[in-house]
Every structure is written in structure tokens, then in C-alpha cells.
Protein backbone atom coordinates (compact mmCIF):
# COMPACT_ATOMS: atom_id res chain seq x y z
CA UNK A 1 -16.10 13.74 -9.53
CA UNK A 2 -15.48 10.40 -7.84
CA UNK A 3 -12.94 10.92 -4.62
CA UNK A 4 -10.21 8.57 -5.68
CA UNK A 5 -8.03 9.31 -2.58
CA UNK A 6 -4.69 8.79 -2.20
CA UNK A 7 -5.31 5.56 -0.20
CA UNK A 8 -7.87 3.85 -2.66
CA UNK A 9 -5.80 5.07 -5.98
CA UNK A 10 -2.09 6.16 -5.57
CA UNK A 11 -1.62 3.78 -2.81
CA UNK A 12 -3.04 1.00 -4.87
CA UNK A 13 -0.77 2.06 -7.63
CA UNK A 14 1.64 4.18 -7.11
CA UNK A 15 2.79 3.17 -3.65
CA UNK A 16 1.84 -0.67 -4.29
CA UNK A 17 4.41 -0.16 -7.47
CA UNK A 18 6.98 1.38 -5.28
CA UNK A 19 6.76 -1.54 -2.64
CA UNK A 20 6.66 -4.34 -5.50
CA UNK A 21 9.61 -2.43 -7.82
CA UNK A 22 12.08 -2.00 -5.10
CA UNK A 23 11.91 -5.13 -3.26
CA UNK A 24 12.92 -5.12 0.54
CA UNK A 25 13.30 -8.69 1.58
CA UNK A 26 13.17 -11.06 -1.49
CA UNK A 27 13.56 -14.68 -0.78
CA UNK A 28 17.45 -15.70 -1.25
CA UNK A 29 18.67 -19.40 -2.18
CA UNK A 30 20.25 -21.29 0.75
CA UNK A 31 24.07 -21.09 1.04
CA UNK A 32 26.21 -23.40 -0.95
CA UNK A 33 28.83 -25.68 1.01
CA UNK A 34 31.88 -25.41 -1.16
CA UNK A 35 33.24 -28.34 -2.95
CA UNK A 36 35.95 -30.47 -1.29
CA UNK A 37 39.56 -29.28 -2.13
CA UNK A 38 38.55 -25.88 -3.34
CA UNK A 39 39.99 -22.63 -2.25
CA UNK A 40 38.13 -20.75 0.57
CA UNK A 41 35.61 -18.49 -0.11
CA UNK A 42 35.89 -14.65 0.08
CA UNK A 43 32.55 -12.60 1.02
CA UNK A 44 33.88 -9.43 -0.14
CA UNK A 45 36.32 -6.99 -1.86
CA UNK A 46 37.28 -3.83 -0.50
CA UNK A 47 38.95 -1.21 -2.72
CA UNK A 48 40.36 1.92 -0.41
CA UNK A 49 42.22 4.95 -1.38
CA UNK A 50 45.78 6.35 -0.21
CA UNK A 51 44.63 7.73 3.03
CA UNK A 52 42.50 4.28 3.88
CA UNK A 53 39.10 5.97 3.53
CA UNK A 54 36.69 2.96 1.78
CA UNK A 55 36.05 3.94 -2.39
CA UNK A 56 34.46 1.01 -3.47
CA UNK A 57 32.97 -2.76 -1.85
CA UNK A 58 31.17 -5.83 -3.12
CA UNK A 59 30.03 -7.72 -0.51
CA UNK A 60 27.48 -11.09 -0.41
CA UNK A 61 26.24 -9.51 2.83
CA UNK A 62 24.39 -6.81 3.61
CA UNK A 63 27.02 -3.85 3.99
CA UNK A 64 27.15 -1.08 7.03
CA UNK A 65 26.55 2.42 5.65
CA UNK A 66 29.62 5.30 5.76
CA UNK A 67 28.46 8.77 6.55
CA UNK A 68 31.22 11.04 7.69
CA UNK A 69 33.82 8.95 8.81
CA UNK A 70 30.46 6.81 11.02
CA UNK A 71 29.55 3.44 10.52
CA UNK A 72 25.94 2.77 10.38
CA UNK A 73 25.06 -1.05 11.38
CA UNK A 74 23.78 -2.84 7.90
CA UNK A 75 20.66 -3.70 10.36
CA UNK A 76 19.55 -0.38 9.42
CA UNK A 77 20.04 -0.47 5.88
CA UNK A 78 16.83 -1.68 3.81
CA UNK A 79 17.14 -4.88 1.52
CA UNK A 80 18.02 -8.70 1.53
CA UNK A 81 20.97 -9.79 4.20
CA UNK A 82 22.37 -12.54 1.65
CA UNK A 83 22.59 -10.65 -1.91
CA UNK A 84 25.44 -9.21 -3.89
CA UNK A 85 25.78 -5.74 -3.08
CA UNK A 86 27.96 -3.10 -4.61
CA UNK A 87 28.44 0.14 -2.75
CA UNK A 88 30.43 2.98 -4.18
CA UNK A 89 32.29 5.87 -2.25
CA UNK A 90 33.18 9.13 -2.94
CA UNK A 91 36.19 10.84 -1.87
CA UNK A 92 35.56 11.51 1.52
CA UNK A 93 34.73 7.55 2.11
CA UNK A 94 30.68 8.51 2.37
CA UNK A 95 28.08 6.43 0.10
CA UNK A 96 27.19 7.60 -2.80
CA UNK A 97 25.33 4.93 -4.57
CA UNK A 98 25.33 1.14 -5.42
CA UNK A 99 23.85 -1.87 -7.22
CA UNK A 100 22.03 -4.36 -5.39
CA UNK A 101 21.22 -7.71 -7.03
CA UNK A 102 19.02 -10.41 -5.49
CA UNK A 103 16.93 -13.80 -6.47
CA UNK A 104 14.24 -11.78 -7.22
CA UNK A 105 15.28 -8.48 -8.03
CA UNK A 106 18.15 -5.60 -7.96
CA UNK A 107 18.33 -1.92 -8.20
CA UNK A 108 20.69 0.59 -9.09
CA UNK A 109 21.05 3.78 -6.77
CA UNK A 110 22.61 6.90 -7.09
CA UNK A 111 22.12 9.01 -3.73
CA UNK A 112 22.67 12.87 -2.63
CA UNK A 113 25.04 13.28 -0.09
CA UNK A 114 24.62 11.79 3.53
CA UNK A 115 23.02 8.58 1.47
CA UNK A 116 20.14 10.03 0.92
CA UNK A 117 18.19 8.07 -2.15
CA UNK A 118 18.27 10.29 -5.14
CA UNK A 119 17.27 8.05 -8.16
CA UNK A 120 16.63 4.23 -7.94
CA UNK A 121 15.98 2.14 -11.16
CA UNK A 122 14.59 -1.13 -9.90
CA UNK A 123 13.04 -4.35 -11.20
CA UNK A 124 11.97 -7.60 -9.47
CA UNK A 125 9.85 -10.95 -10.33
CA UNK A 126 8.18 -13.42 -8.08
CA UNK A 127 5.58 -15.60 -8.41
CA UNK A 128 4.23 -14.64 -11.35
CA UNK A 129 4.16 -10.88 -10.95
CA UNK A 130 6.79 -8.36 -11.28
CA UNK A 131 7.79 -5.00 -12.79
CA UNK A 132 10.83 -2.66 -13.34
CA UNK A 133 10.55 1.22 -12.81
CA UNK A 134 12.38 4.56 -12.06
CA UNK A 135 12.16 6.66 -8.36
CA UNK A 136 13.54 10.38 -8.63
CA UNK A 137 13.46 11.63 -5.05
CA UNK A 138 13.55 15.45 -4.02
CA UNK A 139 16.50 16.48 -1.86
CA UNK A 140 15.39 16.62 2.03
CA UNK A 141 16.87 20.62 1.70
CA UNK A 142 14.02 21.44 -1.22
CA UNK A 143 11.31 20.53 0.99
CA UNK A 144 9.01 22.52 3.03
CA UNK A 145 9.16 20.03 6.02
CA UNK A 146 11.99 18.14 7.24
CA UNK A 147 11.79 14.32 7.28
CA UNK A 148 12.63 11.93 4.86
CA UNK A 149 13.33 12.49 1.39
CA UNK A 150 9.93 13.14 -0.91
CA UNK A 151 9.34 10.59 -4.12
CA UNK A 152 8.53 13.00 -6.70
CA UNK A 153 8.75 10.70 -9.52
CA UNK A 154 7.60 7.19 -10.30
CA UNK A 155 7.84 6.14 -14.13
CA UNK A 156 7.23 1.90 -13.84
CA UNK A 157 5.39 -1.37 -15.38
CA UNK A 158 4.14 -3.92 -13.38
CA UNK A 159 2.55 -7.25 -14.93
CA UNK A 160 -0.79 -6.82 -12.61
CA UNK A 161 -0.75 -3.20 -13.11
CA UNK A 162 0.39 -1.88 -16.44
CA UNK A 163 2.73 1.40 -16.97
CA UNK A 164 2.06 4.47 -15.16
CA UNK A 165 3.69 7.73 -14.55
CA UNK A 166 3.35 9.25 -10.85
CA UNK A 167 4.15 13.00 -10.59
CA UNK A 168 3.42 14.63 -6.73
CA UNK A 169 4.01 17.86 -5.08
CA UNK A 170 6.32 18.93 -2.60
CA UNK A 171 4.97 16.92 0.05
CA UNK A 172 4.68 13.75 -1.71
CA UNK A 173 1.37 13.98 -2.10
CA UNK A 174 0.35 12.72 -5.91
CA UNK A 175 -1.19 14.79 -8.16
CA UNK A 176 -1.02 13.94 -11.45
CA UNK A 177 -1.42 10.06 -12.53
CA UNK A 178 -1.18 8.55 -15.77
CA UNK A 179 -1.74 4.97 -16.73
CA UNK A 180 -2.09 2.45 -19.58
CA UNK A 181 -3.88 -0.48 -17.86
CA UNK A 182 -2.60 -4.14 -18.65
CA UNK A 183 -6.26 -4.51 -20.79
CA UNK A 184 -4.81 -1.75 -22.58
CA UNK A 185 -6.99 1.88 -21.08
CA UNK A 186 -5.37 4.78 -21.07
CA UNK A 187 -6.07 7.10 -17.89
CA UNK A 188 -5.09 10.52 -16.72
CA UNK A 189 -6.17 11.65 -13.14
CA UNK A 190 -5.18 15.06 -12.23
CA UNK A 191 -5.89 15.48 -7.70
CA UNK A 192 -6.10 18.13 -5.40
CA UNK A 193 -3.66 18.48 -2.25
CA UNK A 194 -6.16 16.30 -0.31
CA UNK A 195 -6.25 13.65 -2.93
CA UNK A 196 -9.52 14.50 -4.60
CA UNK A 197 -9.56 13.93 -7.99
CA UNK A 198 -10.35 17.44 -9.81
CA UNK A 199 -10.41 16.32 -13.53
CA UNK A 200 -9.68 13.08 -15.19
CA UNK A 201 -9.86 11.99 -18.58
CA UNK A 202 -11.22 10.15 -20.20
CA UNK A 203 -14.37 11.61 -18.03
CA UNK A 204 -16.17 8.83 -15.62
């Protein structure tokens, strides 16, 4: 069988789709001055409980994280600094999930605890090319290895691409691909732990 490795196949699918779907740094439109005479602007909204502990914020900046009562600086949270971000909390103040919405894109997440990505539905268009899609990630706790969190899901279109469906092991490694090209061919590629492809159909 042909060795369609993980670079020269999943990457240019799978991992390409991931990269395109859940856009990082999308170009934003330049800030608006407000119009003379109106009221001053207001960047966010913060909703907090009884005991002062954050439950919900929408914010046109990029947000700090809560985990356990710690701020994490919003320099190390992925995603566009000028956007409209909605971050949700759970009882004990730490994110659980939010919506992100951008020029060219948005995503809805819904984490495990510590704000670790669980599922992300996605979509984004620029230029011409774009796609929506679905990320189910394992929890860091089911994985042999420590380290960040495993995609072991991928269900997406893009308009380059097609639709595909990404399944991979406990590693992240893929091992099962299926696609429907955009000219219309229907694939299946079933790969080994190294990436070699074992059995495919239809057959090369």
C-alpha cells in the first residue's frame, strides 16, 4: 500500500482542517471612534454571584482565564485580541466554556474542568475559503501520557477540502479517515500506529 503518513495525509487534512476551522488570529476591523454626543462605550459585562466569584462575561477583548480562584493573563489564551467573547463560569468561578465570535469566524466551547477544551464547534471564512466543523477532545486523565489534551474527533467541511471524518487513537495519532472530496470521491483510509496506511478503499 502507498505510505500516506500522517504528515503527507492527516496533516494535509485533518490537521490543515483543524488550523483553518478554529481560527487563531483572524483579521479584525479597525476600532470605531464613537459618534459625537453619544454615551461612552462599555467593553464588557460582568455577571458575579453572591460570594463575588465571576459566573458569566462578555467582553470585546480578549478575556484572562479563571482556574481556581488564579487569573491566567489573556496573553496566554489562543484567539483574536479585539472579538466578542463570551466566557461562562461555573460555580466555583472556573471556565467552563464560551462563544467566541470574530470577522472571520467564531466557535462555541464547552471545556472539562481546569479549561481544558472538551468539544469545539467552529466555522470561519476568508478569502475565498472556509469551513465549519466539530473537535471532541479526550480528557488529559484518559490518556496514556500526560500533556495536552488528545483530538479524538474531527467531523468538518472545508470549501478546498470537502467533508471528512477524523477518528485517532489514544495518542492522537489518526487512524481511520473518511472523506468525500469537493469533486465529489468518496475515500476511506484505515492507518497503522505509525501512520501507514493498512487498507483503504476504494483500493489504489
Amino acid at each position: 500500500m502507498p505510505n500516506l503518513s500522517r504528515r503527507a495525509m492527516f496533516s494535509a487534512t485533518a490537521a490543515t482542517t483543524t488550523a483553518a476551522l478554529y481560527p487563531t488570529s483572524p483579521a479584525t476591523a479597525a476600532p470605531d471612534t464613537a459618534p459625537a454626543g453619544a454615551p461612552p462605550p462599555r467593553e464588557s459585562f460582568k455577571v458575579t454571584d453572591r460570594r463575588g466569584r465571576q459566573r458569566f462575561l462578555l467582553d470585546s477583548r480578549k478575556p484572562p482565564i479563571i482556574i481556581d480562584g488564579r487569573e491566567i493573563p489573556a496573553a496566554q489564551r489562543g484567539g483574536p485580541e479585539n472579538a466578542s467573547w463570551m466566557i461562562f463560569n461555573d460555580d466555583n468561578g472556573n471556565e467552563i466554556g464560551g462563544i467566541l465570535a470574530a470577522t472571520t469566524g467564531g466557535s462555541i466551547t464547552f471545556d472539562y474542568p481546569g479549561a481544558v477544551d472538551a468539544i469545539k464547534v467552529s466555522s470561519t471564512w476568508r478569502d475565498g475559503v472556509g469551513g465549519a466543523g466539530l473537535n471532541v477532545n479526550a480528557h488529559p486523565t484518559a490518556m496514556p501520557t500526560s500533556g495536552a489534551p488528545k483530538e479524538r474527533v474531527l467531523l468538518g467541511w472545508r470549501s478546498d477540502l470537502g467533508a471528512m471524518l477524523h477518528l485517532t487513537d489514544s495518542q492522537g495519532r489518526p487512524r481511520i479517515s473518511l472523506q468525500v472530496d469537493v469533486n465529489d470521491n468518496p475515500s476511506i483510509h484505515i492507518l497503522d500506529a505509525t501512520g501507514q496506511v493498512v487498507s483503504r478503499f476504494p483500493p489504489a
